[in-house]
N, C-alpha and C. Protein backbone atom coordinates (compact mmCIF):
# COMPACT_ATOMS: atom_id res chain seq x y z
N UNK A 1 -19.31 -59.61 19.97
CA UNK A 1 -18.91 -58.71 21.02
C UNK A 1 -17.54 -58.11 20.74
N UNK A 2 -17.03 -58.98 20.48
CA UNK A 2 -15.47 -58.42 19.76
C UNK A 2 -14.85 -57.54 18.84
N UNK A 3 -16.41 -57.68 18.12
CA UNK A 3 -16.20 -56.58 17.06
C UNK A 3 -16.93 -55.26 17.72
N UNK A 4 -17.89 -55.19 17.98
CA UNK A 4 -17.86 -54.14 18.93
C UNK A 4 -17.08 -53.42 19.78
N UNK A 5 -16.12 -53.76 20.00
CA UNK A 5 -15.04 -53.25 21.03
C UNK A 5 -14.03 -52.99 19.78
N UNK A 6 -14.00 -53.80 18.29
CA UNK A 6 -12.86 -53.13 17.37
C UNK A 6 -13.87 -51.72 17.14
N UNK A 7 -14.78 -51.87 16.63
CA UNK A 7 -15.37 -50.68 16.11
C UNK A 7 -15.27 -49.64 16.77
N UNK A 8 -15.23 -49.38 18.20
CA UNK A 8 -15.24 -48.84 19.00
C UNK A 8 -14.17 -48.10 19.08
N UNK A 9 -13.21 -48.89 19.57
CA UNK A 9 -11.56 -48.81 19.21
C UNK A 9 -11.53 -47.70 17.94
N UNK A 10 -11.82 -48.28 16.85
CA UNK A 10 -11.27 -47.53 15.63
C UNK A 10 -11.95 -46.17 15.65
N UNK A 11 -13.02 -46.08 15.67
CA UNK A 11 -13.93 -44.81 16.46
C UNK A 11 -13.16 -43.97 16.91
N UNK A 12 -12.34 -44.38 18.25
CA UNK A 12 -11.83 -43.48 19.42
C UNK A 12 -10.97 -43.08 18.14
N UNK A 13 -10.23 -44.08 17.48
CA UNK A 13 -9.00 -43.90 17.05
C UNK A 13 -9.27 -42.42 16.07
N UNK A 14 -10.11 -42.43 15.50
CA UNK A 14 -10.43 -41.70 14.03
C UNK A 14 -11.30 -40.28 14.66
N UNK A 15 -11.65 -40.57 16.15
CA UNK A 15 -12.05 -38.95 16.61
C UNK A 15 -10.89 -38.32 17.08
N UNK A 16 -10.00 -39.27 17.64
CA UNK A 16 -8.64 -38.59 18.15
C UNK A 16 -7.97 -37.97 17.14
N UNK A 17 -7.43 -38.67 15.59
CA UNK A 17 -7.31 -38.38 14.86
C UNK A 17 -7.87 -37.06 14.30
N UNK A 18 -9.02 -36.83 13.89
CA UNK A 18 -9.60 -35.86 13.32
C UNK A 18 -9.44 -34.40 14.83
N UNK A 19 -9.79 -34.97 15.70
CA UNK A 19 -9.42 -34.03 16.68
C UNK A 19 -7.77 -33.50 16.83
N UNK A 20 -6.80 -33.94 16.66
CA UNK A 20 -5.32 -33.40 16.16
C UNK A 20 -5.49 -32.91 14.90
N UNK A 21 -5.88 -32.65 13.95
CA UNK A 21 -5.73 -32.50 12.61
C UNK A 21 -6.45 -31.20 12.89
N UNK A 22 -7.32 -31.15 13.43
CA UNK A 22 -8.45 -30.16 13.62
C UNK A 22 -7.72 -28.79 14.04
N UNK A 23 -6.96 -29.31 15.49
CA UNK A 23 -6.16 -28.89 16.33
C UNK A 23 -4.91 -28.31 15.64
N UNK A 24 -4.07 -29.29 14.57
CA UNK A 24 -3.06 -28.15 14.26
C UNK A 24 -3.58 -27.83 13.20
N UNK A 25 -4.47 -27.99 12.35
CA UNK A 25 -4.92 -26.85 11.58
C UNK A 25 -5.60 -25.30 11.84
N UNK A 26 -6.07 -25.39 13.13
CA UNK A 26 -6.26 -23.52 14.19
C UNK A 26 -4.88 -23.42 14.18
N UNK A 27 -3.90 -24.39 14.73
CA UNK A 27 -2.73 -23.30 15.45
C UNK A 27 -1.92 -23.38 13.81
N UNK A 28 -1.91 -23.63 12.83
CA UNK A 28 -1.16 -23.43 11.37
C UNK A 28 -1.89 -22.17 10.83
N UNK A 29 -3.12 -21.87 11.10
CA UNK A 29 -4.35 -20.63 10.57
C UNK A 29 -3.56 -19.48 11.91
N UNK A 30 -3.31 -19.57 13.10
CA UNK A 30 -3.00 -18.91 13.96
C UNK A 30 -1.59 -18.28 13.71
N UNK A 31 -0.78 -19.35 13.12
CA UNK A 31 0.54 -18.51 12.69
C UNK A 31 0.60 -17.63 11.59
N UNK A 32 -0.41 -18.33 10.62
CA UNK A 32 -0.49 -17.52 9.12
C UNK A 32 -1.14 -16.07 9.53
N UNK A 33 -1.94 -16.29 10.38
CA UNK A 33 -2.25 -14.52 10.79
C UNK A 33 -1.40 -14.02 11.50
N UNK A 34 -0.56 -14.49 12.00
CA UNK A 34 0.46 -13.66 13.29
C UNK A 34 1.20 -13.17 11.81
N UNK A 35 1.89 -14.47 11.24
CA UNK A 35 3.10 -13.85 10.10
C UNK A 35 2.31 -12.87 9.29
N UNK A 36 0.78 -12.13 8.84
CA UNK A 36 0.65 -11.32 8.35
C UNK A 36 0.69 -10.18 9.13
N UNK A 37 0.68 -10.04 10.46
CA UNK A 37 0.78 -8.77 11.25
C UNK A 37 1.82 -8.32 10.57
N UNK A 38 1.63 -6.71 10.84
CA UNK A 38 2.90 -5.68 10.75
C UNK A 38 2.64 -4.80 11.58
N UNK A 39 3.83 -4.18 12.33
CA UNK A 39 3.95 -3.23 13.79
C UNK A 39 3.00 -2.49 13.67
N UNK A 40 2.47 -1.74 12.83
CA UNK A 40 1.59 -0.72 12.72
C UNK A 40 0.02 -1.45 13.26
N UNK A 41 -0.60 -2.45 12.60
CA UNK A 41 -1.54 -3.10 13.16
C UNK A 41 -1.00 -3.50 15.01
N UNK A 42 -0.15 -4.58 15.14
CA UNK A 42 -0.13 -4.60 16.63
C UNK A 42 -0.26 -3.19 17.34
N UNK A 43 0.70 -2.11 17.11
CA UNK A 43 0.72 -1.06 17.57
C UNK A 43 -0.94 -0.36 17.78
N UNK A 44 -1.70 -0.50 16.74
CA UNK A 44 -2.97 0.30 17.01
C UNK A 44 -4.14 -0.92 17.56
N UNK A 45 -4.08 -2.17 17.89
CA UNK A 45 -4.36 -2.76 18.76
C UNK A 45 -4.18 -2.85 20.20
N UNK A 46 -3.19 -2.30 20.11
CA UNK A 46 -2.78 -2.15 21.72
C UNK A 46 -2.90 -1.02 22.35
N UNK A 47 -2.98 0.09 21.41
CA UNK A 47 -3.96 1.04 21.49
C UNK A 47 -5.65 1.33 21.82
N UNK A 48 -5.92 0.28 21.43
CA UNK A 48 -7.52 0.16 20.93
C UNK A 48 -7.71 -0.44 22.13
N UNK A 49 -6.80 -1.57 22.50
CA UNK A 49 -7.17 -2.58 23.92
C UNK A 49 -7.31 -1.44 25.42
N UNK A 50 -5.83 -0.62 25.29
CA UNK A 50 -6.23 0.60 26.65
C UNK A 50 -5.74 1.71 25.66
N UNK A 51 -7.10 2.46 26.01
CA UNK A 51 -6.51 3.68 25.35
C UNK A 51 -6.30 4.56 26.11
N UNK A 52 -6.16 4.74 27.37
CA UNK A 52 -5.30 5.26 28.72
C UNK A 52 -3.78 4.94 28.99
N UNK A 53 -3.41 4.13 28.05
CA UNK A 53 -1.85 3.65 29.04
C UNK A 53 -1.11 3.83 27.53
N UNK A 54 -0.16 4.81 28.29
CA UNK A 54 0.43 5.23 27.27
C UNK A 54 1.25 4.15 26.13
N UNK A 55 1.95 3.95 25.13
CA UNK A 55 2.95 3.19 24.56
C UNK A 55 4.48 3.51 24.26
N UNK A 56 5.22 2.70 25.32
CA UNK A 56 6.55 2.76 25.36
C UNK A 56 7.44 2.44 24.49
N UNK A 57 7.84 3.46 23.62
CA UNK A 57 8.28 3.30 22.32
C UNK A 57 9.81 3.81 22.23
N UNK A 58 10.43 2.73 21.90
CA UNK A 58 12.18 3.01 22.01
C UNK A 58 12.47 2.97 20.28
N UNK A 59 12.80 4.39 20.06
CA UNK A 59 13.59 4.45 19.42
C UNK A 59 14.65 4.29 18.44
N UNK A 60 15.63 4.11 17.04
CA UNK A 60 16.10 3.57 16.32
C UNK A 60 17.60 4.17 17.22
N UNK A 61 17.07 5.19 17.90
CA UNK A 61 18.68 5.85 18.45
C UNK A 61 18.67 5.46 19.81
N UNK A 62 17.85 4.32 20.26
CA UNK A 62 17.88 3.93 21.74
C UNK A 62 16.98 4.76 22.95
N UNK A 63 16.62 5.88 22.20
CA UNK A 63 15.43 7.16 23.47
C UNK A 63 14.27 6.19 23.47
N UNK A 64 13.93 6.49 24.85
CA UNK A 64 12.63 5.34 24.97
C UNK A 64 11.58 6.71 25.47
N UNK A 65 10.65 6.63 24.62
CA UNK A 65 9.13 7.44 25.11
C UNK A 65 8.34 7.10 25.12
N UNK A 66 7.46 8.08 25.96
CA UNK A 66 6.13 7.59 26.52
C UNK A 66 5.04 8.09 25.13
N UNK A 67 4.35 7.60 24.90
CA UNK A 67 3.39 7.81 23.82
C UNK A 67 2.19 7.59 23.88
N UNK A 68 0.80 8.41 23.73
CA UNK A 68 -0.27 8.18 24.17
C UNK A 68 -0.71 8.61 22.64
N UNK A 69 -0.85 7.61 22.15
CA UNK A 69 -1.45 7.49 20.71
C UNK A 69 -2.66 8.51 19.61
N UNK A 70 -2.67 9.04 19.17
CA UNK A 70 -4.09 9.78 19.02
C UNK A 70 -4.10 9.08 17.26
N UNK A 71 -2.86 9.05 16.62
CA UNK A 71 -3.39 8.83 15.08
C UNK A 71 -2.40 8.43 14.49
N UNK A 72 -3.46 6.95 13.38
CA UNK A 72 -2.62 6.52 13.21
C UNK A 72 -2.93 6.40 11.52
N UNK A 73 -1.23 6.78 11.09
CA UNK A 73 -1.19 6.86 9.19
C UNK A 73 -0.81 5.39 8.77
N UNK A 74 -0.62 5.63 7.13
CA UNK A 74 -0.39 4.42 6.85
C UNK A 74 1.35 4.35 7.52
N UNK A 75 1.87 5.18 7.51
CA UNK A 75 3.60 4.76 8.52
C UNK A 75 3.97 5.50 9.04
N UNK A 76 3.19 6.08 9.94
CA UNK A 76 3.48 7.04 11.33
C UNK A 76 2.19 6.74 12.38
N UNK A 77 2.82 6.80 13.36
CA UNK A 77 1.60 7.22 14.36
C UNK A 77 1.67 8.76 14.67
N UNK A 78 1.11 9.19 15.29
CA UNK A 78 0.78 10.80 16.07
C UNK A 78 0.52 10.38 17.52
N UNK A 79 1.17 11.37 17.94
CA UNK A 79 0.50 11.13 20.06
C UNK A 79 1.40 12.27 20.59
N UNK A 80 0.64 12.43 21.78
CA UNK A 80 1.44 12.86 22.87
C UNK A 80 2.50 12.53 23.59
N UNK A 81 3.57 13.13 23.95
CA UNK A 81 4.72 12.16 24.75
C UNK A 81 4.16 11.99 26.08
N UNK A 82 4.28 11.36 27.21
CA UNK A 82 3.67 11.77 28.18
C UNK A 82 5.23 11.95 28.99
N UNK A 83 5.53 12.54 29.74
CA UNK A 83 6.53 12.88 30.54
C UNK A 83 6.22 13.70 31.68
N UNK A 84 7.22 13.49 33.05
CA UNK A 84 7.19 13.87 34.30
C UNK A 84 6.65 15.36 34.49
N UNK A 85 7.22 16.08 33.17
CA UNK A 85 7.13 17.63 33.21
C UNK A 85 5.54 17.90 32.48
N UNK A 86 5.56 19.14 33.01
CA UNK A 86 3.84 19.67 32.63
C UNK A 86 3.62 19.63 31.26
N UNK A 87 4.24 19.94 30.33
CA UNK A 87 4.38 21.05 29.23
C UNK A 87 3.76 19.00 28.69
N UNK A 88 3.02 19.62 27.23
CA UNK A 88 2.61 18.57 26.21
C UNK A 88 2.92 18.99 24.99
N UNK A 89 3.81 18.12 24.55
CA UNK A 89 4.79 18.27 23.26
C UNK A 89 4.13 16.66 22.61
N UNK A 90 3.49 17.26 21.55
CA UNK A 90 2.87 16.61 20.07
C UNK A 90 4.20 16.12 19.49
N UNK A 91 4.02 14.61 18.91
CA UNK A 91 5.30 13.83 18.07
C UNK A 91 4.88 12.97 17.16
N UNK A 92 5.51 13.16 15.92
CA UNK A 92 4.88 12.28 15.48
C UNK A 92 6.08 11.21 14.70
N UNK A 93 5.81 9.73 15.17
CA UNK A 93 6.97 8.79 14.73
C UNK A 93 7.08 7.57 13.33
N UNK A 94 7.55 8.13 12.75
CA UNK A 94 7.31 6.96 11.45
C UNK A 94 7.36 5.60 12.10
N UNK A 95 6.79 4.81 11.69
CA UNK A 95 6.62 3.36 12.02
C UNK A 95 8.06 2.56 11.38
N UNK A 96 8.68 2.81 10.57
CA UNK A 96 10.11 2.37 10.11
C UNK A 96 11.12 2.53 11.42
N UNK A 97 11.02 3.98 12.38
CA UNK A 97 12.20 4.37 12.95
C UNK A 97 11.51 3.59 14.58
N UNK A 98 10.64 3.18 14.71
CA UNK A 98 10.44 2.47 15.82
C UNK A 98 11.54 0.98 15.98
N UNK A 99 11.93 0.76 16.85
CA UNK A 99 13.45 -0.39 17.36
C UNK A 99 12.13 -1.16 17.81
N UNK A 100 11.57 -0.81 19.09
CA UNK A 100 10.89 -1.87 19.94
C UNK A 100 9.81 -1.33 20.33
N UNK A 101 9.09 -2.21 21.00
CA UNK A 101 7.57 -1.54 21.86
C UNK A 101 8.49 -2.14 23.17
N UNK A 102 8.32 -1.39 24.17
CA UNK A 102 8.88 -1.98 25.59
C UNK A 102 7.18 -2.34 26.30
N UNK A 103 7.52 -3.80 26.89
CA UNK A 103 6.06 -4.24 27.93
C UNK A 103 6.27 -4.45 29.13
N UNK A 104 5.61 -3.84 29.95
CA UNK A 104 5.78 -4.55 31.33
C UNK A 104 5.06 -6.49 31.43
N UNK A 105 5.94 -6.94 32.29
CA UNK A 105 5.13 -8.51 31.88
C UNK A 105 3.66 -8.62 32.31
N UNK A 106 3.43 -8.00 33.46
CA UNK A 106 1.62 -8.32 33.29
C UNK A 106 0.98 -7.54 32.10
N UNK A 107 1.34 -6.43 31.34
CA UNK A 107 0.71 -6.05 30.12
C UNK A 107 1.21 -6.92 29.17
N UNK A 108 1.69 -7.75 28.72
CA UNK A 108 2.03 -8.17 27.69
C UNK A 108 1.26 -8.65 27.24
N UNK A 109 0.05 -9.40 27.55
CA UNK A 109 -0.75 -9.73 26.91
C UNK A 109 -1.81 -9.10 26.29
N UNK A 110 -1.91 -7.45 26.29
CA UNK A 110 -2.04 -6.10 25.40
C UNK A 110 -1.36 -6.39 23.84
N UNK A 111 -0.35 -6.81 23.73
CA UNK A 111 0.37 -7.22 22.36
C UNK A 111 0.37 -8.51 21.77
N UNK A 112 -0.98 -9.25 22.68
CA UNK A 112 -1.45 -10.49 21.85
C UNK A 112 -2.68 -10.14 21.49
N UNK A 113 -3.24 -8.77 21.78
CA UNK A 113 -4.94 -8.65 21.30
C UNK A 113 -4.99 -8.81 19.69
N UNK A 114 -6.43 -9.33 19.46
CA UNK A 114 -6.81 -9.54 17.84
C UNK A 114 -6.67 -8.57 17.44
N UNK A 115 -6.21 -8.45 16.32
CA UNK A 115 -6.26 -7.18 15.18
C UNK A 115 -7.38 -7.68 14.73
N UNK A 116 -8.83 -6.44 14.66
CA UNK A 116 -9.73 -6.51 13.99
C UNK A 116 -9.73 -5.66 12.57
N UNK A 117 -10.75 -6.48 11.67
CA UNK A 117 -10.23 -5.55 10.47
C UNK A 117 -10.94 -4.07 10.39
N UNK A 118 -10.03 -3.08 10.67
CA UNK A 118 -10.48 -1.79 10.82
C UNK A 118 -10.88 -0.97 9.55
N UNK A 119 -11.80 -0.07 9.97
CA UNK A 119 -12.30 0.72 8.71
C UNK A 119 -10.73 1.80 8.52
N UNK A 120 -11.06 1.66 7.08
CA UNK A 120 -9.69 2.40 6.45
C UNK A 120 -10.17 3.80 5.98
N UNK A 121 -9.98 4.74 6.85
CA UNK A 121 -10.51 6.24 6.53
C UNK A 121 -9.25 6.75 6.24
N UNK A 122 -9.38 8.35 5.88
CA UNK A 122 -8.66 8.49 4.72
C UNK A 122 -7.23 9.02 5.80
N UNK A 123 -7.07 9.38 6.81
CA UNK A 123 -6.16 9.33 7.47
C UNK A 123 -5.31 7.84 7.23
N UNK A 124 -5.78 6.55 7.84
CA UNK A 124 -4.91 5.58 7.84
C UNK A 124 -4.16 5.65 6.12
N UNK A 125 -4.72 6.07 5.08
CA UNK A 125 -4.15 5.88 3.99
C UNK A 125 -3.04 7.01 3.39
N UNK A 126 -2.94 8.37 4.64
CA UNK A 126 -1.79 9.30 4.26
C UNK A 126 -0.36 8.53 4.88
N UNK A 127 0.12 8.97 3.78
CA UNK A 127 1.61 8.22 4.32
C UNK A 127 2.55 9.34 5.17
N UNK A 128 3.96 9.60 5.38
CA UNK A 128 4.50 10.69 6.37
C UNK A 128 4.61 11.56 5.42
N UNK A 129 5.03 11.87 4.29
CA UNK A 129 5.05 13.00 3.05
C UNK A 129 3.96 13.72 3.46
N UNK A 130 2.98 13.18 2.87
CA UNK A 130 2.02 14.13 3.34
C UNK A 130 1.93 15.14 4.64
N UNK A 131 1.75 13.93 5.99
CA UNK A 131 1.95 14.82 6.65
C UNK A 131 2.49 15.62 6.97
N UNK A 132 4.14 15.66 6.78
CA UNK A 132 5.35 16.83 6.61
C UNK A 132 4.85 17.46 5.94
N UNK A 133 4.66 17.34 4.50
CA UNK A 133 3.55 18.76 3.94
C UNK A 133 2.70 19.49 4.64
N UNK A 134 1.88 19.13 5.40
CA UNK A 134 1.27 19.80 6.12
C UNK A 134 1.45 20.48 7.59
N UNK A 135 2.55 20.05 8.10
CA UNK A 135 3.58 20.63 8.76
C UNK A 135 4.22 21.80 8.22
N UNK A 136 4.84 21.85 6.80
CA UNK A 136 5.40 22.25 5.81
C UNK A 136 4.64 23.71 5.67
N UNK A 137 3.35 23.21 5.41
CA UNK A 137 2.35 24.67 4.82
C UNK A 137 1.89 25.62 6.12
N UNK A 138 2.09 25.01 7.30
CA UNK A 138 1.58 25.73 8.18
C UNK A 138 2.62 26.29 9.09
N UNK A 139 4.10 26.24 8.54
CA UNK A 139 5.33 26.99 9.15
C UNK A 139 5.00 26.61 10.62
N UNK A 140 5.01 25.28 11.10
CA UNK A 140 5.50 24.61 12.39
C UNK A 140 6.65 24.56 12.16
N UNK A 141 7.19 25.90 13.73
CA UNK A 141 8.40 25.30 14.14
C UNK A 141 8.84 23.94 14.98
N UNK A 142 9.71 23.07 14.92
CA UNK A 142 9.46 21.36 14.90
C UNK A 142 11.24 21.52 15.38
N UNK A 143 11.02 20.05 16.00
CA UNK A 143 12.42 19.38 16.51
C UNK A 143 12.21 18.52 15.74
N UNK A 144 13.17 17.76 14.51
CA UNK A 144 13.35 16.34 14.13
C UNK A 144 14.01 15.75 15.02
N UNK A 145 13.92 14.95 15.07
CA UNK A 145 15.18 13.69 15.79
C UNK A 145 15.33 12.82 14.60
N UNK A 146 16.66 12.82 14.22
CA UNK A 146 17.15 11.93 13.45
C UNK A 146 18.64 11.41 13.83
N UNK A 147 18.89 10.14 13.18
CA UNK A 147 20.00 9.48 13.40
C UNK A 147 21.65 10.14 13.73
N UNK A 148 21.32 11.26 13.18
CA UNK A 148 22.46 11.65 13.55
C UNK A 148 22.38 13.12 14.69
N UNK A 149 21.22 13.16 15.36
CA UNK A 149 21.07 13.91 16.33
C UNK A 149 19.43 14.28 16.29
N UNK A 150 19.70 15.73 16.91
CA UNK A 150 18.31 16.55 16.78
C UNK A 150 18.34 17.71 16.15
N UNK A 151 17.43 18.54 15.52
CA UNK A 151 17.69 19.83 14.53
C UNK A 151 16.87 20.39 14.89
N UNK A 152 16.89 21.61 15.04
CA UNK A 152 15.46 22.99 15.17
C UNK A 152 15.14 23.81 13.95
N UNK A 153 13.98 23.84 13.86
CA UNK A 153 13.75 24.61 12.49
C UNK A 153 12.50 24.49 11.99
N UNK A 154 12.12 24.64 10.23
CA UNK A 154 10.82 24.86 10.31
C UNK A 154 10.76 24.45 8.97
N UNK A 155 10.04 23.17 8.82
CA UNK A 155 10.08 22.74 6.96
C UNK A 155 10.14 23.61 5.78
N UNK A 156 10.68 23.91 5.03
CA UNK A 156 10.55 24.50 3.86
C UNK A 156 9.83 23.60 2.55
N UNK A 157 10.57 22.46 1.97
CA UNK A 157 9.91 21.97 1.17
C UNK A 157 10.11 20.27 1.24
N UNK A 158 9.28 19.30 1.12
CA UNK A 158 8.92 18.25 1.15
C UNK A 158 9.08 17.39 -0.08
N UNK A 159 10.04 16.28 -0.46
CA UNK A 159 9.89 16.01 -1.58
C UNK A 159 9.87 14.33 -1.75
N UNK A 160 9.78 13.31 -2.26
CA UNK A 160 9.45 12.42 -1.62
C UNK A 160 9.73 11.69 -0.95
N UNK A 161 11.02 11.54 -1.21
CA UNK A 161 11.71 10.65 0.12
C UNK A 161 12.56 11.75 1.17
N UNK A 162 12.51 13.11 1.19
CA UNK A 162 13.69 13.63 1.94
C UNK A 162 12.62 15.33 2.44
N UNK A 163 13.25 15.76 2.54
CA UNK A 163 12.59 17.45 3.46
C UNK A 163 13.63 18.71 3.79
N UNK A 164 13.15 19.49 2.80
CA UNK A 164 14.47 20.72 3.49
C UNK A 164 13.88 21.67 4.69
N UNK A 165 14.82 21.52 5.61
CA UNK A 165 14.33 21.92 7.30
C UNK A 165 15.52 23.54 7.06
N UNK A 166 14.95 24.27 7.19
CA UNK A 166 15.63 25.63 7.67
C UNK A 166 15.66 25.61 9.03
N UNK A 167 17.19 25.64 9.69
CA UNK A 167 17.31 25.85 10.87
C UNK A 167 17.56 26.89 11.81
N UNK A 168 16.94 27.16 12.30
CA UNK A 168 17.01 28.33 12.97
C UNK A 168 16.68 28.25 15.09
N UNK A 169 17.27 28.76 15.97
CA UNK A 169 16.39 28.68 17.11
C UNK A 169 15.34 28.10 17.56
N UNK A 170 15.25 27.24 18.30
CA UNK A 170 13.63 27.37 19.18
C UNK A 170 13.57 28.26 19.24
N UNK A 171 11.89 28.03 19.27
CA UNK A 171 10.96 29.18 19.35
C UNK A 171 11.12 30.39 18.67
N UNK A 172 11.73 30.84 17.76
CA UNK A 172 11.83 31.83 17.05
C UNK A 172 11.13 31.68 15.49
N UNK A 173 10.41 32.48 15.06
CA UNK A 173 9.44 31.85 13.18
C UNK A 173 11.26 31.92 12.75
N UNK A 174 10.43 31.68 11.43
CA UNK A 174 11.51 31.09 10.31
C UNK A 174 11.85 32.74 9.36
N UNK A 175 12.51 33.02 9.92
CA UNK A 175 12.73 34.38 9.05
C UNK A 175 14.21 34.23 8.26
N UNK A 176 14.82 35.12 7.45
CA UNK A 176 15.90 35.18 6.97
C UNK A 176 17.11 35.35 7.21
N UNK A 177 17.41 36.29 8.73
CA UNK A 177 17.93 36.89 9.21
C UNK A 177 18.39 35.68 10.75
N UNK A 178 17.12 35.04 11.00
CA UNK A 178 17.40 33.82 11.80
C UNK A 178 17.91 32.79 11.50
N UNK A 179 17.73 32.54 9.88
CA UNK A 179 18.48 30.94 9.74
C UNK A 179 20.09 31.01 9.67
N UNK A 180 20.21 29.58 10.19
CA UNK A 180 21.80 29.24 10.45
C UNK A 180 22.08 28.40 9.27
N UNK A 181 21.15 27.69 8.43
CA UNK A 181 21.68 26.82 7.52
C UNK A 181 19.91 26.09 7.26
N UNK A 182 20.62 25.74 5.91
CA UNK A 182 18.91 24.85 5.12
C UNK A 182 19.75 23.19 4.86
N UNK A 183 19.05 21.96 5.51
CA UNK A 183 19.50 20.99 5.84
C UNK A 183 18.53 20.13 5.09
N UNK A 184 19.14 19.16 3.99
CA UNK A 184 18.35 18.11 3.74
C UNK A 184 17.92 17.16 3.85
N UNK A 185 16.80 16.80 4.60
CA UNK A 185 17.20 15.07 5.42
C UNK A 185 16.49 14.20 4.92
N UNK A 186 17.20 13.03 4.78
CA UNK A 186 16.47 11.77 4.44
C UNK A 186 15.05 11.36 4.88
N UNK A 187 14.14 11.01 4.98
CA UNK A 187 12.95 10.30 5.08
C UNK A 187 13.54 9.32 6.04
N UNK A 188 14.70 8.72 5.82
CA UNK A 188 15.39 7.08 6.07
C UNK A 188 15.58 7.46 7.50
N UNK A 189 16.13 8.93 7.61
CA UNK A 189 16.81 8.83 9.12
C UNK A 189 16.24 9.73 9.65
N UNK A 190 14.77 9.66 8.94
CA UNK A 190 13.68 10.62 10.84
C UNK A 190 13.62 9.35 12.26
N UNK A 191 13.38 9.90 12.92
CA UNK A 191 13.48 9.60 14.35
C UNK A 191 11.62 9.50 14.44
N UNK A 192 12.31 10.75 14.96
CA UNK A 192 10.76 11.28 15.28
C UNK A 192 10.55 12.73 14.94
N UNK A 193 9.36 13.56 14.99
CA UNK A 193 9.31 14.74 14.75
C UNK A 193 8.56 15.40 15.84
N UNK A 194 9.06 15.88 16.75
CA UNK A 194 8.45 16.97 17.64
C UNK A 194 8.09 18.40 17.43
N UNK A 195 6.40 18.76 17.60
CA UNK A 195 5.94 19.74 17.36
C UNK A 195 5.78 20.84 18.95
C-alpha cells in the first residue's frame, strides 16, 4: 500500500514537473516571437485588427497624427491623416521616423494581436526610394516634414539615400520662375511626406 502512495507521489511529482517545463517553454517560444517583431509588422496588425480606427502616430519631431492606414511598404506606411477639418491630405511616413504608436488603455490590446504571416506582394517589398520616385515622375506638389522643419515643393530627382525637392509655393507647379531654391534632403531626416 505504501508503495502505491510513493508511486503516486512521484507521478504527481513528474506531471507537475513536465507541466512547468511545458509551461515555460510556450512563454520562452512567446518571447522569441515578440523579440522578432519589428514596428512595421505590429503596425499592420493593428491595422488588420480595426481597420476603422485610425493609428496615432507621434512623430520623431513630437507631431502626433491621426492615420488611417491604406499601405503598407517594406519602410513606409501610406494613409490618410484624419483631422477635425474636411479637406483629406494623403501622407506617407517612413517607418524609421515613427517615435511611438500612442494607445488608449482599453485599445491596447490591438498591439498585442498575432502577426500572421502575410502574403508578400510586390508593394510590401518597395522600399521609400521608390516611392519618392514615383512621386518624383508625376510632379506632386508635396510638403516634407523633416527634422529640421517643413518644405514646399516638388521632387526633382531621387537618389538613394537623399532627394532634391525644388521649392517653390503651395499650390503653385514647379516652374522656373517659381522656385526659391533646390534643397537636398537626407532620407535620415524625412518626417513624413504630405501629398
Amino acid at each position: 500500500m505504501r508503495w502505491d502512495n510513493l508511486f503516486d507521489d512521484l507521478e504527481g511529482q513528474l506531471e507537475d514537473g513536465l507541466s512547468a517545463e511545458e509551461s515555460g517553454a510556450r512563454a520562452e517560444e512567446e518571447r522569441l516571437r515578440r523579440g522578432r517583431l519589428v514596428l512595421r509588422d505590429r503596425l499592420q496588425a493593428m491595422a488588420r485588427a480595426e481597420p476603422e480606427r485610425p493609428l496615432r502616430i507621434r512623430l520623431g519631431s513630437g507631431e502626433l497624427l491621426r492615420v488611417m492606414p491604406l499601405t503598407f511598404g517594406r519602410d513606409w506606411l501610406s494613409g490618410r491623416i484624419i483631422d477635425d477639418a474636411i479637406r483629406t491630405t494623403q501622407i506617407v511616413v517612413p517607418i524609421g521616423a515613427i517615435a511611438g504608436i500612442v494607445l488608449d488603455p482599453p485599445t491596447a490590446r490591438f498591439a498585442e494581436v498575432e502577426v500572421v504571416a502575410e502574403e508578400r506582394g510586390l508593394t510590401a517589398k518597395l522600399g521609400l526610394a521608390f516611392m519618392l520616385r514615383d512621386l518624383c515622375r508625376r510632379r506632386v506638389p508635396l510638403e516634407l516634414l523633416t527634422l529640421a522643419g517643413g518644405l514646399q515643393g516638388t521632387i526633382d530627382r531621387v537618389g538613394r539615400d537623399h532627394l532634391d525637392l525644388a521649392l517653390h509655393e503651395p499650390g503653385l507647379p514647379r516652374r522656373a520662375a517659381a522656385l526659391t531654391a533646390i534643397e537636398i534632403v537626407s532620407f535620415a531626416a524625412i518626417l513624413a511626406v504630405r501629398v
